[in-house]
Structures are given as structure tokens and as C-alpha cells.
Protein backbone atom coordinates (compact mmCIF):
# COMPACT_ATOMS: atom_id res chain seq x y z
CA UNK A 1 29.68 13.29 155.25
CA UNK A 2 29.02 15.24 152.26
CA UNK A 3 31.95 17.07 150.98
CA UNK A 4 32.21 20.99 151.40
CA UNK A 5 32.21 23.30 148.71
CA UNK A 6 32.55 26.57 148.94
CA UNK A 7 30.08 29.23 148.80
CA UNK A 8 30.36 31.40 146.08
CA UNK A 9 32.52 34.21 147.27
CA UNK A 10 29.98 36.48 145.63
CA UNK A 11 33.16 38.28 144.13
CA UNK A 12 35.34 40.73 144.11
CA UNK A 13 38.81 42.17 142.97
CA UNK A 14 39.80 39.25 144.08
CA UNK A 15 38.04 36.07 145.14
CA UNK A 16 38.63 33.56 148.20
CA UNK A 17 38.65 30.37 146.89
CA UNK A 18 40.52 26.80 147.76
CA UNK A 19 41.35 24.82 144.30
CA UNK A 20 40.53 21.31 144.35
CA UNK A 21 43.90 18.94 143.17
CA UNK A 22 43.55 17.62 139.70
CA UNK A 23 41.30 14.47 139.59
CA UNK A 24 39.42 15.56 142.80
CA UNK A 25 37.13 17.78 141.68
CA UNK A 26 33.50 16.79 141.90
CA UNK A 27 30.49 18.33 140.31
CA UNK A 28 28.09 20.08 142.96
CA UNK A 29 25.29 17.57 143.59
CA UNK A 30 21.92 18.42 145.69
CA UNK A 31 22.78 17.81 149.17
CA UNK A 32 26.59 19.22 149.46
CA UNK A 33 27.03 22.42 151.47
CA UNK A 34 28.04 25.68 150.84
CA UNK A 35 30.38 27.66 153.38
CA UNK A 36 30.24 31.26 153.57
CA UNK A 37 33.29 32.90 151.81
CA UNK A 38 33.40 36.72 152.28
CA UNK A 39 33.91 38.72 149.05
CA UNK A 40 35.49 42.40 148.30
CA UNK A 41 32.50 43.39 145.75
CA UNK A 42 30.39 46.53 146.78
CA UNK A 43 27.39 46.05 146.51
CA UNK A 44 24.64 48.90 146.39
CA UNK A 45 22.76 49.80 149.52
CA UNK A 46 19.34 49.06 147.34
CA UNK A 47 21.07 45.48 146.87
CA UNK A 48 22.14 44.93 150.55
CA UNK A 49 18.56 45.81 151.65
CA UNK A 50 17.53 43.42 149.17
CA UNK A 51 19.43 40.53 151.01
CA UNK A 52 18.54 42.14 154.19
CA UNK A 53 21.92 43.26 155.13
CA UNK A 54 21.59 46.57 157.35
CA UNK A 55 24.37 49.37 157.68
CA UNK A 56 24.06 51.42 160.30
CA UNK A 57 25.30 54.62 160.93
CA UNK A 58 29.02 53.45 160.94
CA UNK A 59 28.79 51.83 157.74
CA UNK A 60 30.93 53.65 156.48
CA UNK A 61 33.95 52.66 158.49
CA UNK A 62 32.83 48.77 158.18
CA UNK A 63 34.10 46.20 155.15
CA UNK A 64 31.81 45.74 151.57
CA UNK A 65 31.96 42.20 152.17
CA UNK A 66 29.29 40.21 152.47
CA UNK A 67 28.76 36.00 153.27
CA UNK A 68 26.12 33.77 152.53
CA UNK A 69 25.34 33.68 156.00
CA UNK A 70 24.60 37.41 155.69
CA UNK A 71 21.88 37.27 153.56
CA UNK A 72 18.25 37.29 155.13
CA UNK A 73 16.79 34.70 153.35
CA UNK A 74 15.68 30.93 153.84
CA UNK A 75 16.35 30.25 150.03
CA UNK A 76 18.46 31.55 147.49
CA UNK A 77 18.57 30.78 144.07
CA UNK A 78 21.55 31.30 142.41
CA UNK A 79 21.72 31.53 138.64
CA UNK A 80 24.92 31.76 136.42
CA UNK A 81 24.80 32.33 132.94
CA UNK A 82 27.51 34.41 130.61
CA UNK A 83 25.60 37.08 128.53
CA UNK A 84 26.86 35.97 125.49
CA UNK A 85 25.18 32.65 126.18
CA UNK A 86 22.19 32.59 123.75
CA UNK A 87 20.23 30.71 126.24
CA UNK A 88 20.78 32.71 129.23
CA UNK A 89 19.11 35.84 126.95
CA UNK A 90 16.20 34.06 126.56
CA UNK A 91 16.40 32.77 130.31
CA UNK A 92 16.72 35.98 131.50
CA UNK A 93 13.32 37.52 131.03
CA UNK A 94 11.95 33.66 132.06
CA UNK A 95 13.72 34.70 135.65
CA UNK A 96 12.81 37.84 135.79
CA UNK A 97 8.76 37.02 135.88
CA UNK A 98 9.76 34.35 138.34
CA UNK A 99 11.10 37.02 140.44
CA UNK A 100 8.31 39.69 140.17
CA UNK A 101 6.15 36.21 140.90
CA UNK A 102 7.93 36.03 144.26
CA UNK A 103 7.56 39.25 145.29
CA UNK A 104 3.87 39.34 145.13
CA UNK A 105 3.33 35.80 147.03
CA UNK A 106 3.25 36.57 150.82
CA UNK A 107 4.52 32.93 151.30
CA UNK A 108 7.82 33.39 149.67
CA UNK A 109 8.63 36.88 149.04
CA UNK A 110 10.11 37.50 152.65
CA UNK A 111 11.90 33.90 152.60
CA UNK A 112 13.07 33.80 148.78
CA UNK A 113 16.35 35.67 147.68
CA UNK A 114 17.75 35.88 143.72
CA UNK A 115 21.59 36.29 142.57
CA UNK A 116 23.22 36.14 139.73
CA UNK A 117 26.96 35.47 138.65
CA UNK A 118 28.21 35.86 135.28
CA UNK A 119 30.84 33.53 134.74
CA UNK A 120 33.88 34.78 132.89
CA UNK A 121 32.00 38.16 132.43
CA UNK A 122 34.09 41.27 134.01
CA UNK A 123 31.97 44.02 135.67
CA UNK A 124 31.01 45.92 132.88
CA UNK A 125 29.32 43.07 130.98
CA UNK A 126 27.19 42.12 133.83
CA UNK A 127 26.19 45.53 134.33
CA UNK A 128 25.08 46.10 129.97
CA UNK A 129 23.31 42.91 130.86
CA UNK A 130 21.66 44.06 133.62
CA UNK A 131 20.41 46.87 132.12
CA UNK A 132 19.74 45.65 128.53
CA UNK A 133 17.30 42.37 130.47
CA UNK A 134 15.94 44.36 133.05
CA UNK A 135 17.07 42.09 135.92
CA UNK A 136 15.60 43.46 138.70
CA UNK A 137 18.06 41.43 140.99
CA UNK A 138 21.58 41.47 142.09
CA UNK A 139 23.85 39.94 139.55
CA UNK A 140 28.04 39.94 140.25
CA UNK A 141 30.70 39.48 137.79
CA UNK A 142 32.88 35.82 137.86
CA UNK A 143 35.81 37.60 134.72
CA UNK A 144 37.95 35.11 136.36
CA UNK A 145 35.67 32.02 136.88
CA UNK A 146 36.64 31.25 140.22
CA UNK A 147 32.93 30.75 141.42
CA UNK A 148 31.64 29.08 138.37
CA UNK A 149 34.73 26.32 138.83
CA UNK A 150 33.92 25.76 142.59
CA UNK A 151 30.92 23.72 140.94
CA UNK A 152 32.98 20.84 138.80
CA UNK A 153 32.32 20.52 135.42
CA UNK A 154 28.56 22.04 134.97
CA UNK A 155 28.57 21.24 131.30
CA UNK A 156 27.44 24.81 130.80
CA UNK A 157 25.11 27.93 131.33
CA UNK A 158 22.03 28.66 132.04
CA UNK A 159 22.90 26.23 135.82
CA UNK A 160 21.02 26.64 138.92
CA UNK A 161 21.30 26.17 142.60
CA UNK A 162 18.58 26.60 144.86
CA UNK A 163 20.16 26.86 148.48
CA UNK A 164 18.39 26.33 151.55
CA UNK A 165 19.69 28.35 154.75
CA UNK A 166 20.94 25.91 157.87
CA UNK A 167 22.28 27.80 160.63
CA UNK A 168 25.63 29.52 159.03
CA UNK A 169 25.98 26.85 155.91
CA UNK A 170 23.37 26.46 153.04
CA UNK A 171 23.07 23.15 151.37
CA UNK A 172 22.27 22.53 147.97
CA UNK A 173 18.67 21.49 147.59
CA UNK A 174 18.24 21.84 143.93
CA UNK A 175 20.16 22.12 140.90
CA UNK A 176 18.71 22.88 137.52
CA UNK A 177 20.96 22.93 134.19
CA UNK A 178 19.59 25.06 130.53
CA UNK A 179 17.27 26.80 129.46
CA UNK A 180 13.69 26.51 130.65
CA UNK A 181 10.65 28.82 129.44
CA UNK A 182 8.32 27.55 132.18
CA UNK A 183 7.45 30.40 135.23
CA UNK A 184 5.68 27.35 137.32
CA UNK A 185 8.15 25.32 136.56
CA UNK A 186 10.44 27.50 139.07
CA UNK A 187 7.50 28.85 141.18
CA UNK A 188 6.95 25.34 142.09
CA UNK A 189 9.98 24.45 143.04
CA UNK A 190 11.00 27.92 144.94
CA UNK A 191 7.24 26.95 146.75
CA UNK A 192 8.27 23.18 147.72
CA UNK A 193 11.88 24.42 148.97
CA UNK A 194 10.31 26.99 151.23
CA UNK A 195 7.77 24.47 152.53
CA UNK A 196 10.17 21.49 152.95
CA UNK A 197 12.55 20.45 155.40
CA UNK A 198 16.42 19.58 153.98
CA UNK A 199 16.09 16.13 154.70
CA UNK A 200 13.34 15.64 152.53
CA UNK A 201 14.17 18.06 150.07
CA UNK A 202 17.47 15.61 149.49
CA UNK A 203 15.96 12.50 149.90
CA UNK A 204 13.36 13.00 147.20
CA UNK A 205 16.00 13.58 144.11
CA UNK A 206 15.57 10.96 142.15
CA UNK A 207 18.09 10.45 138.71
CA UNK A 208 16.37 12.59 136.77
CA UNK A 209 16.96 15.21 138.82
CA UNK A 210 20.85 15.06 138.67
CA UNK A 211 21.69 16.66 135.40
CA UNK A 212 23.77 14.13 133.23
CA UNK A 213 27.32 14.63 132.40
CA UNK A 214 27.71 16.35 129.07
CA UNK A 215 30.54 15.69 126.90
CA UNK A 216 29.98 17.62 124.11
CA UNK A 217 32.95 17.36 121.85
CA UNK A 218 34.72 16.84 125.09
CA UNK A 219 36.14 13.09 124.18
CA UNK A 220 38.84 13.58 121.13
CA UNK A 221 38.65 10.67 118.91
CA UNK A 222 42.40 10.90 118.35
CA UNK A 223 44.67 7.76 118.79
CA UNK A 224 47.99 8.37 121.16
CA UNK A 225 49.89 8.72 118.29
CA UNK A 226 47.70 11.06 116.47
CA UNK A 227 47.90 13.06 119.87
CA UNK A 228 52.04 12.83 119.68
CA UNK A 229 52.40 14.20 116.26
CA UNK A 230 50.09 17.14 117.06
CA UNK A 231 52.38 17.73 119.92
CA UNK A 232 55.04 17.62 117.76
CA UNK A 233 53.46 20.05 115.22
CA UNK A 234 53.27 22.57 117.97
CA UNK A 235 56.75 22.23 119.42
CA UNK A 236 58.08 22.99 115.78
CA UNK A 237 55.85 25.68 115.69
CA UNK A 238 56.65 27.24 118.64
CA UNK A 239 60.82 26.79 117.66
CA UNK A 240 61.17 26.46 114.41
CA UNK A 241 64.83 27.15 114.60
CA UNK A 242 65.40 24.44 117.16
CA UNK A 243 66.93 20.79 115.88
CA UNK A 244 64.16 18.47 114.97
CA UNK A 245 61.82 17.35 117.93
CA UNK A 246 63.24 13.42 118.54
CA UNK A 247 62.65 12.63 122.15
CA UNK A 248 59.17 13.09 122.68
CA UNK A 249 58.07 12.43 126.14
CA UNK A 250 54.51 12.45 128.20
CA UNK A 251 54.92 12.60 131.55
CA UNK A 252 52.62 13.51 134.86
CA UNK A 253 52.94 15.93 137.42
CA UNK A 254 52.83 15.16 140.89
CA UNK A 255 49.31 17.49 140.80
CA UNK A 256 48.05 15.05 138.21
CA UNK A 257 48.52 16.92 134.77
CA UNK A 258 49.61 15.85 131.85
CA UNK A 259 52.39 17.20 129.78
CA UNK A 260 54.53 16.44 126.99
CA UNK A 261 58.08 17.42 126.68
CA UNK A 262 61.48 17.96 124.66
CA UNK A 263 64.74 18.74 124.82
CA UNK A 264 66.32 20.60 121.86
CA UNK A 265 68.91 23.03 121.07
CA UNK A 266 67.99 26.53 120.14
CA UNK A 267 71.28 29.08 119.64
CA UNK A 268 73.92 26.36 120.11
CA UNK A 269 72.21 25.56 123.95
CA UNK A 270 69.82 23.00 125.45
CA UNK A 271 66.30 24.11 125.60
CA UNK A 272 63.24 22.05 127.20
CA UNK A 273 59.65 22.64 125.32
CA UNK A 274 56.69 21.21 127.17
CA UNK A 275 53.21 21.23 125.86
CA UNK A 276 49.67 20.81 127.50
CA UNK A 277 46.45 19.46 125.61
CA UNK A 278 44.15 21.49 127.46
CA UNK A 279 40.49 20.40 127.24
CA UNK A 280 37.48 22.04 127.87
CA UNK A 281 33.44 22.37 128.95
CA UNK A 282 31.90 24.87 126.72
CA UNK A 283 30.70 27.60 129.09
CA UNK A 284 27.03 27.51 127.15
CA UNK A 285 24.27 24.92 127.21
CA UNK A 286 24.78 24.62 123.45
CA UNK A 287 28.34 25.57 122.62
CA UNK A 288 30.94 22.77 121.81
CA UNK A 289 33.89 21.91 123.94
CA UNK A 290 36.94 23.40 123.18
CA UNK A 291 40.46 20.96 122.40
CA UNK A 292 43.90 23.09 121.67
CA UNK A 293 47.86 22.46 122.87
CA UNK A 294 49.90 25.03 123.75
CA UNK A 295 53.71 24.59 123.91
CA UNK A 296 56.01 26.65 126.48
CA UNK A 297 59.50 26.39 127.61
CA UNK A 298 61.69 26.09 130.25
CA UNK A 299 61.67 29.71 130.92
CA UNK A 300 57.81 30.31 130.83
CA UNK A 301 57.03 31.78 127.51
CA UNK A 302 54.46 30.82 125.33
CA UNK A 303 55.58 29.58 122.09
CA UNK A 304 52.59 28.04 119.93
CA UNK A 305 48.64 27.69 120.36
CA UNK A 306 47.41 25.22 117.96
CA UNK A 307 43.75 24.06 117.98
CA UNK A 308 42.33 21.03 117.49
CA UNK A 309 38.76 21.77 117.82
CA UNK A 310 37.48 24.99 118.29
CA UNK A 311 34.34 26.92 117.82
CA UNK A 312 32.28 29.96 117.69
CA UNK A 313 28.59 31.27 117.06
CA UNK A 314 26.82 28.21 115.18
CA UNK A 315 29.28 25.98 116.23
CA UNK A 316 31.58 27.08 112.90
CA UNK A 317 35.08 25.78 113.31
CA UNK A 318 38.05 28.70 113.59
CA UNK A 319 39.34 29.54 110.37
CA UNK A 320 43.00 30.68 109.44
CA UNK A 321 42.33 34.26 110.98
CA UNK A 322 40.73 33.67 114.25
CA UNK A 323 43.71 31.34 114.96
CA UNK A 324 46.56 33.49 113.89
CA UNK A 325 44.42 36.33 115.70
CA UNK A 326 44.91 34.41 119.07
CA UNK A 327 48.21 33.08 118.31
CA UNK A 328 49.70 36.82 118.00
CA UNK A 329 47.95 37.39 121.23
CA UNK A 330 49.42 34.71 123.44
CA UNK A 331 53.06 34.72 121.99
CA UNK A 332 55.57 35.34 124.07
CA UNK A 333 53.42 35.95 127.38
CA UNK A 334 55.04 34.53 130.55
CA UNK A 335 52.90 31.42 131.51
CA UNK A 336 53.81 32.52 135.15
CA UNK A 337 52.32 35.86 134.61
CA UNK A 338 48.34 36.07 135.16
CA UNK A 339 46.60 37.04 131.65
CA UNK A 340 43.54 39.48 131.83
CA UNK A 341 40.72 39.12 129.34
CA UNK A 342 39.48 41.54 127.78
CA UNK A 343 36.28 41.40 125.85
CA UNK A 344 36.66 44.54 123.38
CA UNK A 345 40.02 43.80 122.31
CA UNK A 346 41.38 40.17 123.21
CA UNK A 347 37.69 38.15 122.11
CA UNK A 348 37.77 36.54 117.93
CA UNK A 349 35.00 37.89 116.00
CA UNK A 350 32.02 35.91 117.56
CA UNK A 351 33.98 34.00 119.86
CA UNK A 352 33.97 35.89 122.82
CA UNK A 353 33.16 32.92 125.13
CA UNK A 354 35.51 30.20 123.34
CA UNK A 355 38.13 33.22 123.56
CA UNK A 356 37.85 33.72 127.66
CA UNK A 357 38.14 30.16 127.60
CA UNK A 358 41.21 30.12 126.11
CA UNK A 359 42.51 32.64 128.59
CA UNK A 360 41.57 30.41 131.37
CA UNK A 361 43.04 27.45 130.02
CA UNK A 362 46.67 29.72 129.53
CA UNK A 363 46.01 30.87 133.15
CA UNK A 364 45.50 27.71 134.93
CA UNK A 365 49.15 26.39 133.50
CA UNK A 366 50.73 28.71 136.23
CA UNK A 367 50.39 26.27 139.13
CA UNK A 368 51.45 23.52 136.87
CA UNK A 369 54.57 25.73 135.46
CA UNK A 370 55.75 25.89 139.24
CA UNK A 371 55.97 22.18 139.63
CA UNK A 372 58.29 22.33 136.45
CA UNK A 373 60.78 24.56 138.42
């Protein structure tokens, strides 16, 4: 039985979702289903009739949530992209003829739906992109990147689903990953989902149609002892009036991640540093992945960032004033305490994406804090 996923809890102030345990994640693969997860984001009544959701007269008194199940439509294409993605600009007009394609063919404008999700875009963003592409379909904000996670490691944006409606569920009957310039291209394969049954739609992927892992500077060429010293960089970083770091340790946590720790003395008492090499997928199709330990203590403050690999536009490394930049930034925050990105002020100089990243890697160390305690 293929494993559920769920459906992307086409978001909200805050999102429904189950986290997989560390080393059980899967990527979404064509023929795993979607449940429908309910979401707090309003959408417009022109978007609602879009999806053929109807309010009647006591709308007004009923939730803004909407499922998957909800939406009118035998097929749904779902796209995510992040609108500082350079490839999702150029997709985004590509889409947009797609859709207007759609709409004038009588044999899938009533069964064809479109939605968007902007993963680790807030609100705003997705609306300026909206606006500035001319989408002409709904597109929801993922600041947080709950949905965009619920996939596995997608190796980037522009990524594709194309869902086909059975009974309350949809099941994945086609997944496309970057940028592609070809209207037909989609048109065809909107045309063969609408005319196929599931069965066959699954049965017919073949390897080339299951997009390859990508490990774009994801595998650090670093020897265990190359790793340790960092480590041990960072710890003196982060307490540089503690006694000398001497009793390095890696252990695992019963979740499955990783950590180093140490036990020094800072002010004439015992302190324990831990630090996490956090590693991860670039959230564009031609961005590199991103490699950086941060070092905590026993109390939950942050204490050092230190990169190891980390990029912005062109793939240019950091240089000394992006790092210090994010360094002053995450100082002293409470590891326990969720962080909230902001584009306009938190984001380096064109590094907003690598920057949100970073965010999410500092945020998903609460879970693993409160297995420390």
C-alpha cells in the first residue's frame, strides 16, 4: 500500500501537518496519495468559484477552510516555485498560457484546476508575484515550508504535481521537476490525465519519468576529522571565554539527528555546547545546497553560525559581511523559540532564499532541543 502523504494544507496562519521521523521521509513519487488537510487561508470568493466551492447565504457564519476534496475538479496541478527562483519567473508566464490554453478547450476546462504555493514566501511575496506575472490562478503562501517539506527532498523549484481526484483522496499521477518552456509539453499531459484512468496513468511511468535525486553540493567532501575541528571552531566561537573544547563528542538522538557536544566551564560552572551540521536542498532548480553548524547550549541560546558552504545569486560564496550579517541576527535567540523570516530586513543582500533557509534550518532544531532536556 502506497504510503500517505498529506495534501497540501493549502495554508494558513498556521498549517496542519504530521512530520515524518528523521530517516523516514520519502520523496513524493507518482502513485502516493494525498489526504485532504483543511487550511485557515481565506481565499477570495473569485478563487473559491474558481475551485467550485459555493457559499451560500450563510457563508458568512461558516469556516475559510477549504480541502482538496473541496475543490471541483478531476485534476489539479499544483505548482511550487519561490519568486526569487530565477526559473520559476521564466516558468511563470510558460503556466500562465497553459492555463488560458485550458480554459478555452471544452475537454478540460471544466475538469482541470491550477494552484500555486510559494514555498518559504510569506503572503505578501506571493501576492507582488501574482501581480508582477499576471497569474491568473490561485497561488498561497508556504513562509514556513510546511507544504513544500510534506514532499521529501524535491531538489528544488519550479516542481509539479498533477493530482487526479478519487473519491475524497487524490493520487499523484504526475510529477514534473524545472523549468520547461514547452505549452504542449503540459497541454499534453493535463489532456492524457483527464482522459486516463489512475491505474494506467501509474503504470505507464517509466524511469525517466521519476526525477533523479539531486545532490547539488549536498555531499561535503570533508573527512570526520575535518568535520570535528569545524565543530570545534564553532564551539570556541560561540564561548570564547569557556576552557578549551577537549571532550568532543558526536552522538544521536533517539529521533535520528546528529549532534556534537561539550562540556566546558564558562564563569567558574559546567556548561554543555552542542552543535548541529545542518545540511540542505537548495530551494531553486539551480541554486547550490547549503552546509553550516550552529552551536547552542544547554539552555537554548544560539551561540555561533559558521558556514561551510554557502551561496547566493550566481552561486558566489558568502563573504565576511553576509556572514557576520547573519551571525548578529541569530545570536542569542532561544533555539526553543520559533524564528520568523522576514524578507525586507532578515534576507543577505541577494540571498534571500539561502537566508529563509537558514531560518528553517535554526527552526527545525526545536524538536531536537526537547530531546536534549
Amino acid at each position: 500500500m502506497k504510503k500517505q502523504l498529506l495534501f497540501l494544507a493549502l495554508l494558513a496562519a498556521t498549517v496542519i501537518c504530521t512530520p515524518a521521523k528523521a530517516g523516514q521521509q520519502k520523496n513524493i513519487a507518482v502513485g502516493d496519495i494525498f489526504s485532504a488537510v483543511r487550511t485557515e487561508y481565506s481565499f477570495s470568493n473569485e478563487e473559491l468559484a474558481y475551485f467550485g466551492i459555493e457559499r451560500g447565504f450563510f457563508s458568512l457564519f461558516t469556516s475559510n477552510r477549504i480541502a482538496l476534496a473541496d475543490i471541483n475538479a478531476d485534476i489539479i496541478l499544483v505548482e511550487f516555485f519561490n519568486i526569487y527562483c530565477t526559473s520559476c519567473q521564466s516558468q511563470a508566464p510558460v503556466l500562465n498560457q497553459v492555463y488560458k490554453a485550458v480554459q478555452k478547450n471544452p475537454a478540460l476546462t471544466k475538469k482541470v484546476r491550477f494552484i500555486g504555493v510559494g514555498a518559504g514566501n510569506n503572503e505578501r511575496e506571493v501576492s507582488q508575484f501574482k501581480d508582477r506575472q499576471e497569474v491568473p490562478f490561485p497561488l498561497i503562501p508556504d513562509q514556513r515550508f510546511s507544504l513544500y517539506n510534506a514532499l521529501g527532498e524535491t531538489g528544488g523549484t519550479p516542481f509539479m504535481l498533477i493530482l487526479k481526484k478519487r473519491g475524497t483522496d487524490a493520487v499523484v499521477v504526475g510529477i514534473h521537476k524545472g523549468l520547461t518552456k514547452n505549452t504542449s509539453f503540459f497541454i499534453n499531459t493535463l489532456t492524457t490525465a483527464a482522459e486516463q484512468d489512475i491505474g494506467t496513468l501509474t503504470k505507464r511511468v517509466t524511469e525517466q519519468d521519476i526525477p533523479r535525486d539531486d545532490s547539488r553540493q549536498l555531499k561535503l567532501h570533508l573527512s570526520q576529522k575535518q568535520i570535528l575541528e569545524h565543530v570545534s571552531k564553532s564551539m570556541t566561537a560561540g564561548c570564547p571565554d569557556c576552557g578549551p573544547i577537549s571532550d568532543l563528542k558526536q552522538f544521536t538522538t533517539a529521533s535520528g539527528s546528529t549532534l556534537f557536544t561539550s562540556k566546558v566551564e564558562f564563569a567558574g560552572k559546567p556548561l554543555t555546547l552542542y552543535s548541529k551540521l545542518i545540511s540542505q536542498q537548495p530551494v531553486c532548480d539551480v541554486c547550490h545546497g547549503l552546509h553550516y553548524i550552529v552551536t547552542f547550549d544547554s539552555k537554548g541560546y544560539l551561540r555561533d553560525f559558521y558556514p561551510i558552504h554557502i551561496t547566493k545569486y550566481g552561486n558566489n560564496d558568502w563573504n565576511e559581511y553576509d556572514i557576520e550579517d547573519m551571525r548578529k541576527q541569530l545570536i542569542g535567540k532561544r533555539v526553543k523559540k520559533e524564528l520568523i523570516f522576514d524578507p525586507t530586513l532578515d534576507a543577505i543582500s541577494s540571498a534571500t532564499m539561502s537566508s529563509s533557509l537558514i531560518y528553517k534550518g535554526i527552526n527545525e532544531l526545536k524538536p531536537i532541543y526537547k530531546e536534549l532536556d
